[in-house]
N, C-alpha and C. Protein backbone atom coordinates (compact mmCIF):
# COMPACT_ATOMS: atom_id res chain seq x y z
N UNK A 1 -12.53 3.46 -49.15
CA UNK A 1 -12.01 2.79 -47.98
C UNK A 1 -10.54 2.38 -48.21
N UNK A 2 -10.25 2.13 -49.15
CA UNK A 2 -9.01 1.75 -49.67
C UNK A 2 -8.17 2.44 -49.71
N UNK A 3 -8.60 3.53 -50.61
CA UNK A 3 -7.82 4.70 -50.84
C UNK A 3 -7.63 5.63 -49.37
N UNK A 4 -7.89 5.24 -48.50
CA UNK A 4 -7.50 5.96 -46.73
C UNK A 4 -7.00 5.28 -46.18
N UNK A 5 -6.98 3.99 -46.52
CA UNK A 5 -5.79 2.90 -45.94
C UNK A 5 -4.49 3.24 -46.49
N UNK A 6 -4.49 3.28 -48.36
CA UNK A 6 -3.54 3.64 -48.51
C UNK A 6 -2.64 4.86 -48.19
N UNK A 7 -3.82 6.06 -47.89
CA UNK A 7 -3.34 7.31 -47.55
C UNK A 7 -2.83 7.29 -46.59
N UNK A 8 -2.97 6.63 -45.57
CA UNK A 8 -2.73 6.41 -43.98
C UNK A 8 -1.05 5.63 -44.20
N UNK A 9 -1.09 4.51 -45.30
CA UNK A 9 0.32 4.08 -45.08
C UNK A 9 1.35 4.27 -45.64
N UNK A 10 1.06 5.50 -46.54
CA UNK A 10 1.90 6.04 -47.15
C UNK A 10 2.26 7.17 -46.08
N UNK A 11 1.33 7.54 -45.40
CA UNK A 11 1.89 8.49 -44.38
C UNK A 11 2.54 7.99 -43.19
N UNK A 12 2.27 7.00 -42.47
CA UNK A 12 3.12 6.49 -42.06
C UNK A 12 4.63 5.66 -42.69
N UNK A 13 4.46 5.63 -43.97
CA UNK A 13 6.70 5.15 -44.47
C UNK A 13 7.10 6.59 -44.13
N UNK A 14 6.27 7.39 -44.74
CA UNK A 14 6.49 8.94 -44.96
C UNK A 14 7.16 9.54 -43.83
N UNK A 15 6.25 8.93 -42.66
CA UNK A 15 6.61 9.20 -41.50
C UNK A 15 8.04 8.69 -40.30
N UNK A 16 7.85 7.68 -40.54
CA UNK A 16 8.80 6.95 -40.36
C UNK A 16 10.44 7.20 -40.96
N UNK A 17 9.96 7.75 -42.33
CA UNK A 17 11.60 8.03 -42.98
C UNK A 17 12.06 9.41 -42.22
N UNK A 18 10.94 10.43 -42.32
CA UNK A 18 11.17 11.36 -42.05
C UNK A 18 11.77 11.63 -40.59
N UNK A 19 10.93 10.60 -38.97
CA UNK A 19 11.90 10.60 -38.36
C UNK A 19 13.25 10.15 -38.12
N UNK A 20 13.60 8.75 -39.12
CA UNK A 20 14.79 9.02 -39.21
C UNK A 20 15.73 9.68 -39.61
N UNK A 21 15.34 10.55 -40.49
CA UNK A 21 16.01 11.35 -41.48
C UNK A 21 16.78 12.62 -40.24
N UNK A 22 15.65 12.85 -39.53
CA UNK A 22 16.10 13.81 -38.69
C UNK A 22 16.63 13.70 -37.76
N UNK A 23 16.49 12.17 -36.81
CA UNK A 23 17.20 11.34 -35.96
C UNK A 23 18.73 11.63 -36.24
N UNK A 24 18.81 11.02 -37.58
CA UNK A 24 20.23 10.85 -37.73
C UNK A 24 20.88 12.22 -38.37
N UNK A 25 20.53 13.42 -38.81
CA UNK A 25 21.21 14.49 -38.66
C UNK A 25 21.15 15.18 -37.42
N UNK A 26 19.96 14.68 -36.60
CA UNK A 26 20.41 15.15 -34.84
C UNK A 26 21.83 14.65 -33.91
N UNK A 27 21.36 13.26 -34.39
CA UNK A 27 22.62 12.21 -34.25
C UNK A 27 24.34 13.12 -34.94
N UNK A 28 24.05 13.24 -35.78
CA UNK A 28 25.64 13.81 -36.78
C UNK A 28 25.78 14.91 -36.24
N UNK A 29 24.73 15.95 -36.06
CA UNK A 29 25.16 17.21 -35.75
C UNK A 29 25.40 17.70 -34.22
N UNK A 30 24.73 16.48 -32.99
CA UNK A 30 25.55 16.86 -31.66
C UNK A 30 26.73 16.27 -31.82
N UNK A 31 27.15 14.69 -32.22
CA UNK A 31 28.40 14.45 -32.42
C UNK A 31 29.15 15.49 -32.80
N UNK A 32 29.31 16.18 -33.65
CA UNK A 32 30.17 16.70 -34.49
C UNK A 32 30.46 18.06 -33.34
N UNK A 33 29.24 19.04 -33.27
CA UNK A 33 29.18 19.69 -32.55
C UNK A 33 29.90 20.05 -30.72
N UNK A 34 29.01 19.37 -30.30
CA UNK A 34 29.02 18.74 -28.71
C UNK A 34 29.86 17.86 -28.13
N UNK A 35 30.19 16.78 -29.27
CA UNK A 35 30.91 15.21 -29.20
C UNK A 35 29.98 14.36 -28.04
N UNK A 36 28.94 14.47 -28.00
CA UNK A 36 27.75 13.70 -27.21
C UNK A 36 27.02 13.13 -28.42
N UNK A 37 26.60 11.73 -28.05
CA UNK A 37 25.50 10.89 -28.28
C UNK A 37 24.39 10.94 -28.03
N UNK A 38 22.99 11.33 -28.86
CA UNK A 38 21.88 11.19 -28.17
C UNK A 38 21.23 10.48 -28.26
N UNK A 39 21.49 9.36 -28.81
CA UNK A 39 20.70 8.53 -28.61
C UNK A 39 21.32 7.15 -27.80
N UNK A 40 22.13 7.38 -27.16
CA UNK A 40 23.14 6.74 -25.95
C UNK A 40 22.36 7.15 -24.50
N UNK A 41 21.97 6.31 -23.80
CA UNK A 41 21.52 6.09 -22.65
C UNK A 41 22.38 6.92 -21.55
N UNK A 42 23.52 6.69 -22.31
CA UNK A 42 24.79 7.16 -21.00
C UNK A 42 24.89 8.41 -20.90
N UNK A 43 24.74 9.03 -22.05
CA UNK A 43 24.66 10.67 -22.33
C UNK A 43 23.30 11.40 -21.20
N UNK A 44 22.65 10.52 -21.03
CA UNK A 44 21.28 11.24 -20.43
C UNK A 44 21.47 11.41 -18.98
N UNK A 45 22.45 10.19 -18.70
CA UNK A 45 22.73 9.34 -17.26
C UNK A 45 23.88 10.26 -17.02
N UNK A 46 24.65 11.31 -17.28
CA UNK A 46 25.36 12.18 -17.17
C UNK A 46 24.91 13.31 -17.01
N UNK A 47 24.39 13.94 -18.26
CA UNK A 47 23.53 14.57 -18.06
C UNK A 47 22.97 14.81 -16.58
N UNK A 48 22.25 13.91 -16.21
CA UNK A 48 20.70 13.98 -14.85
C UNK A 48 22.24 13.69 -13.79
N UNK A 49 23.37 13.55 -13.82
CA UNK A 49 24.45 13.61 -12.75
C UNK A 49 24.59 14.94 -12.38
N UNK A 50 25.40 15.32 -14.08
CA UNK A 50 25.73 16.79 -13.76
C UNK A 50 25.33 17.67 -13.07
N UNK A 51 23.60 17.49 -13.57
CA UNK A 51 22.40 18.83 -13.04
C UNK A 51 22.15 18.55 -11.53
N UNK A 52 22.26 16.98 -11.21
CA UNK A 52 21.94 16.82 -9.64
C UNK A 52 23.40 17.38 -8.85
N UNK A 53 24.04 17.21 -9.01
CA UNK A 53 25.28 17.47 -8.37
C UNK A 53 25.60 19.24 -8.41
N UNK A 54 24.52 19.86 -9.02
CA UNK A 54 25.17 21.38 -9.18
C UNK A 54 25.39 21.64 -10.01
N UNK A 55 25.48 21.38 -11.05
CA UNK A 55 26.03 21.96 -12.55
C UNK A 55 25.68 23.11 -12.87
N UNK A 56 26.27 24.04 -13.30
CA UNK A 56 25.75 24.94 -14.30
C UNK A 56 25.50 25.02 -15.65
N UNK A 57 24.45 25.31 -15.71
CA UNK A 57 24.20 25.38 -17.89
C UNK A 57 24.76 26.73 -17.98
N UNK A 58 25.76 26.16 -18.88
CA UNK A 58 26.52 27.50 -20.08
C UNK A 58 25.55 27.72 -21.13
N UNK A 59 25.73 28.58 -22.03
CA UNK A 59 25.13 28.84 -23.18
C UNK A 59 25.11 27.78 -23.74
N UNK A 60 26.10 27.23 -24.56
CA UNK A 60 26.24 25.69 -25.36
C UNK A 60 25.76 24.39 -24.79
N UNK A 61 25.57 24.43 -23.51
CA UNK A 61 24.76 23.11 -22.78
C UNK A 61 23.41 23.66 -22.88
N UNK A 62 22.77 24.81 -23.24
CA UNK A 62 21.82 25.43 -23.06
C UNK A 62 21.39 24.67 -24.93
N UNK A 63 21.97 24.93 -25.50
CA UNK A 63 21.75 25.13 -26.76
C UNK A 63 21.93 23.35 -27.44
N UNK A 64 22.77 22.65 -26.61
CA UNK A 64 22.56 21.17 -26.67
C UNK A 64 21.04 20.72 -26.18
N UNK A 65 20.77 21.31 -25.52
CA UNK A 65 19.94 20.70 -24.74
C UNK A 65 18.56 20.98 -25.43
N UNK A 66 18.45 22.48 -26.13
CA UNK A 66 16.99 22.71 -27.09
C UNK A 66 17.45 21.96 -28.36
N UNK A 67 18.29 21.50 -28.60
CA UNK A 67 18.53 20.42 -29.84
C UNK A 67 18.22 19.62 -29.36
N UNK A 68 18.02 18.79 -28.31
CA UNK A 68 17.47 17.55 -27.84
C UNK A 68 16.45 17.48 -27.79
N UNK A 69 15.87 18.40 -27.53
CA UNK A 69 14.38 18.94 -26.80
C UNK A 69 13.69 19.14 -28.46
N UNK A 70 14.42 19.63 -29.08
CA UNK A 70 13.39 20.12 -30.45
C UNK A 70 13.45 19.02 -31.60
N UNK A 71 13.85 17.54 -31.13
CA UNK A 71 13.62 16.91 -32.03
C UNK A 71 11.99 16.91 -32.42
N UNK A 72 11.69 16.45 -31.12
CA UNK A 72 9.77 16.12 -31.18
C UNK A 72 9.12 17.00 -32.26
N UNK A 73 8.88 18.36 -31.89
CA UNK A 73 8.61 19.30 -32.24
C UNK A 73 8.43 19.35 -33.98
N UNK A 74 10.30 18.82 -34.34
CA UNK A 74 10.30 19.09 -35.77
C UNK A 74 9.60 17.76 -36.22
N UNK A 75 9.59 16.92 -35.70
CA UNK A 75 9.39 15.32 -36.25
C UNK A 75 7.73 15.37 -36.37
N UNK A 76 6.84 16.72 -35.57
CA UNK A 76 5.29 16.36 -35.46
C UNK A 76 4.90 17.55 -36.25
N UNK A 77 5.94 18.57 -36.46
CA UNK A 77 5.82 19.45 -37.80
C UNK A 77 5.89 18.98 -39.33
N UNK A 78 7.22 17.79 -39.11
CA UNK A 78 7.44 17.30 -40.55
C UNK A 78 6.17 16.46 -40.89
N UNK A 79 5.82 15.77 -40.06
CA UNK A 79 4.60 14.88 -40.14
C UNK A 79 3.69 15.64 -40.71
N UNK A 80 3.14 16.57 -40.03
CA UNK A 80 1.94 17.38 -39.92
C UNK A 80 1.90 17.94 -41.65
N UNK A 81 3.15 18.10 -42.25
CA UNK A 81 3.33 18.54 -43.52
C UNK A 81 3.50 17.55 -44.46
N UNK A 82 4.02 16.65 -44.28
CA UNK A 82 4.07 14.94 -45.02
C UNK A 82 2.52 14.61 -45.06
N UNK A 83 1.64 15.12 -44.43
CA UNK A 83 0.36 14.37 -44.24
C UNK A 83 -0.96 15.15 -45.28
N UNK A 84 0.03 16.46 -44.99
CA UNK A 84 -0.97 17.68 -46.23
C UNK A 84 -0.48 17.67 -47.63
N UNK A 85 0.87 16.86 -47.90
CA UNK A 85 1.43 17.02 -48.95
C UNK A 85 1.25 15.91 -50.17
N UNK A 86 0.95 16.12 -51.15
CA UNK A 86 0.93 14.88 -52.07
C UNK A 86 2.16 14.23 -52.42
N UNK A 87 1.99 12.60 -51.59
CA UNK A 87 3.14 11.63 -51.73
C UNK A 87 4.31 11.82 -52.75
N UNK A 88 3.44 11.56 -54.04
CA UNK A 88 4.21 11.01 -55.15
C UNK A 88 4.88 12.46 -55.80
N UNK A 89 4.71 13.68 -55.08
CA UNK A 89 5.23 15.02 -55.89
C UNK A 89 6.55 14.95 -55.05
N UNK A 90 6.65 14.47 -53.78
CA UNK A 90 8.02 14.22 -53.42
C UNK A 90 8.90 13.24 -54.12
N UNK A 91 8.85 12.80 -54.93
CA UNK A 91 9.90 12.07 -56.32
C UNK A 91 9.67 13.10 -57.22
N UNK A 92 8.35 13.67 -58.07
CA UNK A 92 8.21 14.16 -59.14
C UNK A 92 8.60 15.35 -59.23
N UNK A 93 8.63 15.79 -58.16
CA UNK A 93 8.65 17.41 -58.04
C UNK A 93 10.48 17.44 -58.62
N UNK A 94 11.37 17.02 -57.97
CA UNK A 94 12.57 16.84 -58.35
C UNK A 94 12.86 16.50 -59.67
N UNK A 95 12.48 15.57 -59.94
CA UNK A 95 12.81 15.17 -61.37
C UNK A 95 12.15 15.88 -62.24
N UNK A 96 10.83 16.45 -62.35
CA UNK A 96 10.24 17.76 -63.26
C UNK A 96 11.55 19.34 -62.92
N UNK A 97 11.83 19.35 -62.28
CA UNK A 97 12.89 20.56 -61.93
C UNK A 97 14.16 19.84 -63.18
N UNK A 98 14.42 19.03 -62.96
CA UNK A 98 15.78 18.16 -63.80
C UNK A 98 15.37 18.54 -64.74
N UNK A 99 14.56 17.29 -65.54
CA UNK A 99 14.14 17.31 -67.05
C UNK A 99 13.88 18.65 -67.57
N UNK A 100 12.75 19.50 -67.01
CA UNK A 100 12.10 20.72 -67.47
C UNK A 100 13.04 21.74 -67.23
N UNK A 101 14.20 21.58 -66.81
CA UNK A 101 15.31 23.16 -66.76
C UNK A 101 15.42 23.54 -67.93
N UNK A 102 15.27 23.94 -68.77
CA UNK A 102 15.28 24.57 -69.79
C UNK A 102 14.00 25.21 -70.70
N UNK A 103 13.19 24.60 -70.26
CA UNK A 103 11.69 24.58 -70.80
C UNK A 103 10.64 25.50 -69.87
N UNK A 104 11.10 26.16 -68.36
CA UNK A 104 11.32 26.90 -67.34
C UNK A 104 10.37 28.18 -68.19
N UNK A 105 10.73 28.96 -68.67
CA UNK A 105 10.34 29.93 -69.76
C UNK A 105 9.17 29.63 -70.78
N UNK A 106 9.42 28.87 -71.15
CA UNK A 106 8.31 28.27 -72.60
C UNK A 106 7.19 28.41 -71.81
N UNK A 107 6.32 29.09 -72.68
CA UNK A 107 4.69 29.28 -72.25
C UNK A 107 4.10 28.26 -73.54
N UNK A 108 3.02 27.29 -73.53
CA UNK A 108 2.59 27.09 -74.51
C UNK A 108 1.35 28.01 -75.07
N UNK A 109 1.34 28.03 -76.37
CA UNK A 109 0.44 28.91 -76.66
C UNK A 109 -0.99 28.41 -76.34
N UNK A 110 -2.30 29.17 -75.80
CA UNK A 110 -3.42 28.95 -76.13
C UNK A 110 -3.95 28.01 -77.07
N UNK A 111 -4.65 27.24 -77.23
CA UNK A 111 -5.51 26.98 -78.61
C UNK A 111 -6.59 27.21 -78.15
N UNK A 112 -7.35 27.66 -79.29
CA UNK A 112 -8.75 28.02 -79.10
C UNK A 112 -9.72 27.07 -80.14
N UNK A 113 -10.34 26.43 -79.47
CA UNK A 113 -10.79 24.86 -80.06
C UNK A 113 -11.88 25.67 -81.17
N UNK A 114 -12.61 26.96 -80.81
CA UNK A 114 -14.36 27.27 -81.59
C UNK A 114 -13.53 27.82 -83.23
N UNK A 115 -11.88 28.18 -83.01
CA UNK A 115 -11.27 29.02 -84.18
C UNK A 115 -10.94 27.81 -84.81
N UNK A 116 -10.72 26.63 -85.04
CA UNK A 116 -10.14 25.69 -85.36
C UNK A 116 -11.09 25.16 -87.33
N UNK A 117 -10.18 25.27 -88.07
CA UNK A 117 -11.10 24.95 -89.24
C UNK A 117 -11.01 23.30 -89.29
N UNK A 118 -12.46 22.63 -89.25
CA UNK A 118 -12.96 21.33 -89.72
C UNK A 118 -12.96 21.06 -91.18
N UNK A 119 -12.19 20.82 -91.71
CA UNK A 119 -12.37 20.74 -93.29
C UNK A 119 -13.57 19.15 -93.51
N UNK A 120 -14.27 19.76 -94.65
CA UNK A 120 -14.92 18.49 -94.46
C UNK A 120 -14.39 17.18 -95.60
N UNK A 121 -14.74 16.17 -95.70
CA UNK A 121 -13.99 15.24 -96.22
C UNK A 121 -14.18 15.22 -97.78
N UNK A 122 -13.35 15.26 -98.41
CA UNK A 122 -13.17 15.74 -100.20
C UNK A 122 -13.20 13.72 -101.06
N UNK A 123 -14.10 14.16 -101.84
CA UNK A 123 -13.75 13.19 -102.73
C UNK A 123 -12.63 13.16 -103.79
N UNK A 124 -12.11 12.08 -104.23
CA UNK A 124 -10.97 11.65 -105.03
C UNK A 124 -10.66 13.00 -106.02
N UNK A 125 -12.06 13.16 -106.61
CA UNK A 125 -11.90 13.90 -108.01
C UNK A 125 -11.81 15.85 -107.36
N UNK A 126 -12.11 15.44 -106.23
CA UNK A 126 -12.11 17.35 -105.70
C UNK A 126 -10.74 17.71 -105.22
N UNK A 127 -10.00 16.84 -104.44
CA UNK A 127 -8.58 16.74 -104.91
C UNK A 127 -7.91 17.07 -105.83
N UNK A 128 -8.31 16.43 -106.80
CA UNK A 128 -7.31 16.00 -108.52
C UNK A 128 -7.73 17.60 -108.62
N UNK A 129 -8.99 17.90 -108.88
CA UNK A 129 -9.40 18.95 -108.90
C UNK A 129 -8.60 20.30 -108.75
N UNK A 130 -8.68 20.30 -107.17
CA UNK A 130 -8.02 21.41 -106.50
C UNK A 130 -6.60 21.62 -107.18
N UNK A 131 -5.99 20.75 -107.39
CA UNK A 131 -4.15 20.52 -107.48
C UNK A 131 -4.48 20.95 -108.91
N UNK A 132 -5.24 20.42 -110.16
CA UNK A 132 -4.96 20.92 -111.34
C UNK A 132 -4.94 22.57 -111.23
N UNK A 133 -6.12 22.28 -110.59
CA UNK A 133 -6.16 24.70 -110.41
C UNK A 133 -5.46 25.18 -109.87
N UNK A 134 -4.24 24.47 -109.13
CA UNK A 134 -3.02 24.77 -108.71
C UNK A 134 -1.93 25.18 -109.51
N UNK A 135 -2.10 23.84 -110.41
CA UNK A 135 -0.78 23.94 -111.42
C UNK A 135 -1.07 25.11 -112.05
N UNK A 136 -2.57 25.13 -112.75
CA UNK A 136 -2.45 26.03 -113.72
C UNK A 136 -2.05 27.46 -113.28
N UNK A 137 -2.60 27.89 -112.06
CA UNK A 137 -2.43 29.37 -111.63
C UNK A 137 -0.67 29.79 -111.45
N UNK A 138 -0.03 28.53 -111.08
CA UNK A 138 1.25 28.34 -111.34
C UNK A 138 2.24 28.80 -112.43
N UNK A 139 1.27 27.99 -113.86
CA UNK A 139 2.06 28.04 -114.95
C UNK A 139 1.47 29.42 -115.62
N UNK A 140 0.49 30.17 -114.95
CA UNK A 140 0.09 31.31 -115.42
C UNK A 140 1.12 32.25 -114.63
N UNK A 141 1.84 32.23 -113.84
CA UNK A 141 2.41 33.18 -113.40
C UNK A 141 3.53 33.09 -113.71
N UNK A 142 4.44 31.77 -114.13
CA UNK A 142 5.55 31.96 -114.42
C UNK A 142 5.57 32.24 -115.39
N UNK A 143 4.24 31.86 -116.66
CA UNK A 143 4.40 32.35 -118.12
C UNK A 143 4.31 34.13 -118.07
N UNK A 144 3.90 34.86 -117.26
CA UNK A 144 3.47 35.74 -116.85
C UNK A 144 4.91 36.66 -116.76
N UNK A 145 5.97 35.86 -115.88
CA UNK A 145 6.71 36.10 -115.81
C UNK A 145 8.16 36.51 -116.64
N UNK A 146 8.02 35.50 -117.50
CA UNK A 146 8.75 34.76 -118.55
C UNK A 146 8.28 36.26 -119.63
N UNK A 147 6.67 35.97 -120.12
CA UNK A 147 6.19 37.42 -121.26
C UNK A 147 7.35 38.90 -120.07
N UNK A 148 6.88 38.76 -118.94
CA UNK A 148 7.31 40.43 -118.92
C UNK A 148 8.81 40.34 -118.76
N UNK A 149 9.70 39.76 -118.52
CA UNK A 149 11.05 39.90 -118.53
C UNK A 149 11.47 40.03 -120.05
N UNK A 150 10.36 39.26 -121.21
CA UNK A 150 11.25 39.53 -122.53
C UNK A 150 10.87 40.53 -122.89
N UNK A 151 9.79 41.31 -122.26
CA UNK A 151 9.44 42.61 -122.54
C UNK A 151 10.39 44.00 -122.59
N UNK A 152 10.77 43.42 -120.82
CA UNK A 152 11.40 44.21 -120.47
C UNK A 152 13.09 44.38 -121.22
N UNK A 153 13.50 42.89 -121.63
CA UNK A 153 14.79 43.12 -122.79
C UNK A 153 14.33 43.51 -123.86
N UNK A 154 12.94 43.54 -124.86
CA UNK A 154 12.98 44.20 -126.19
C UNK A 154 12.96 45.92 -125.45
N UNK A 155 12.71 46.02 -124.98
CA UNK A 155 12.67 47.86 -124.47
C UNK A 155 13.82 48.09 -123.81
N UNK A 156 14.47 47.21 -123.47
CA UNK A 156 16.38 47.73 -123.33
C UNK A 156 16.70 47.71 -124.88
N UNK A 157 16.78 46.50 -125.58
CA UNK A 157 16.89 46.34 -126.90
C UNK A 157 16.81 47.49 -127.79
N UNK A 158 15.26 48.08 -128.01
CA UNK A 158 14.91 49.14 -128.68
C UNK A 158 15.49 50.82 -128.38
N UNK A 159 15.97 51.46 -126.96
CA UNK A 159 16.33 52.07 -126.11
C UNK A 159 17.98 52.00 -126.63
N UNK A 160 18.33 50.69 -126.78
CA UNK A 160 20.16 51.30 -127.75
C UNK A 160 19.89 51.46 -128.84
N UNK A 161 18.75 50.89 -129.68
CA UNK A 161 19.43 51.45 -130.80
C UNK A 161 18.72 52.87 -131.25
């Protein structure tokens, strides 16, 4: 019950921003465009003059006028998509694009949990253990090493003279 209250009023800020959002680039872009106000009373009251008195629509009064007309439209589309969309990915989604630009590529690898070795838990002395049979296999190979290199100088050795 809660959680549809909240869904409901997050869709309505949602909603709400979103028509202003578009209000006011409707707003910027007939100004700029047209040099008309639409959301000025007086603009409309001209408007309903013009058309009573005879006016003709040009192309560009044609094309003001489906900008006026298509606010609704976009404002019950944006909704309609604000309402299917998960809230909080409209912050995250942006900032995962930021942080993660570089990381874009990186696949992580698989793990496969059944391949995974469980070692089981070693007492003190199986330790000490292990590491002595370390060293030694160690000091067997470098002694190993050590015998065949002087080998290999008495048979240069023997070979001059």
């Amino acid at each position: 019950m809660i959680k549809k209250f909240f869904h409901y009023v997050c869709f309505a800020i949602t909603s709400i921003i979103w028509m202003a959002l578009v209000a006011l680039v409707l707003h910027f872009g007939l100004l700029y465009l047209f040099g008309i106000d639409p959301l000025a009373p007086e603009t409309y009251a001209g408007i309903a003059d013009y058309w009573n008195s005879g006016g003709v629509l040009h192309g560009r009064d044609i094309l003001m006028l489906l900008l006026i007309i298509a606010y609704f439209p976009i404002c019950c589309l944006g909704c309609y998509k604000l309402y299917h969309y998960k809230y909080l990915k409209l912050l995250t989604v942006p900032l995962n694009k930021i942080f993660n630009h570089g990381l874009d590529g990186y696949v992580a690898p698989d793990v496969n949990i059944k391949n995974l070795k469980i070692e089981e838990k070693k007492t003190l002395e199986q330790i000490v253990q292990e590491r002595l049979d370390e060293e030694k296999k160690k000091n067997q190979q470098t002694n190993s090493s050590v015998e065949f290199r002087k080998n290999i100088i008495d048979k240069i050795n023997e070979s001059k003279k």
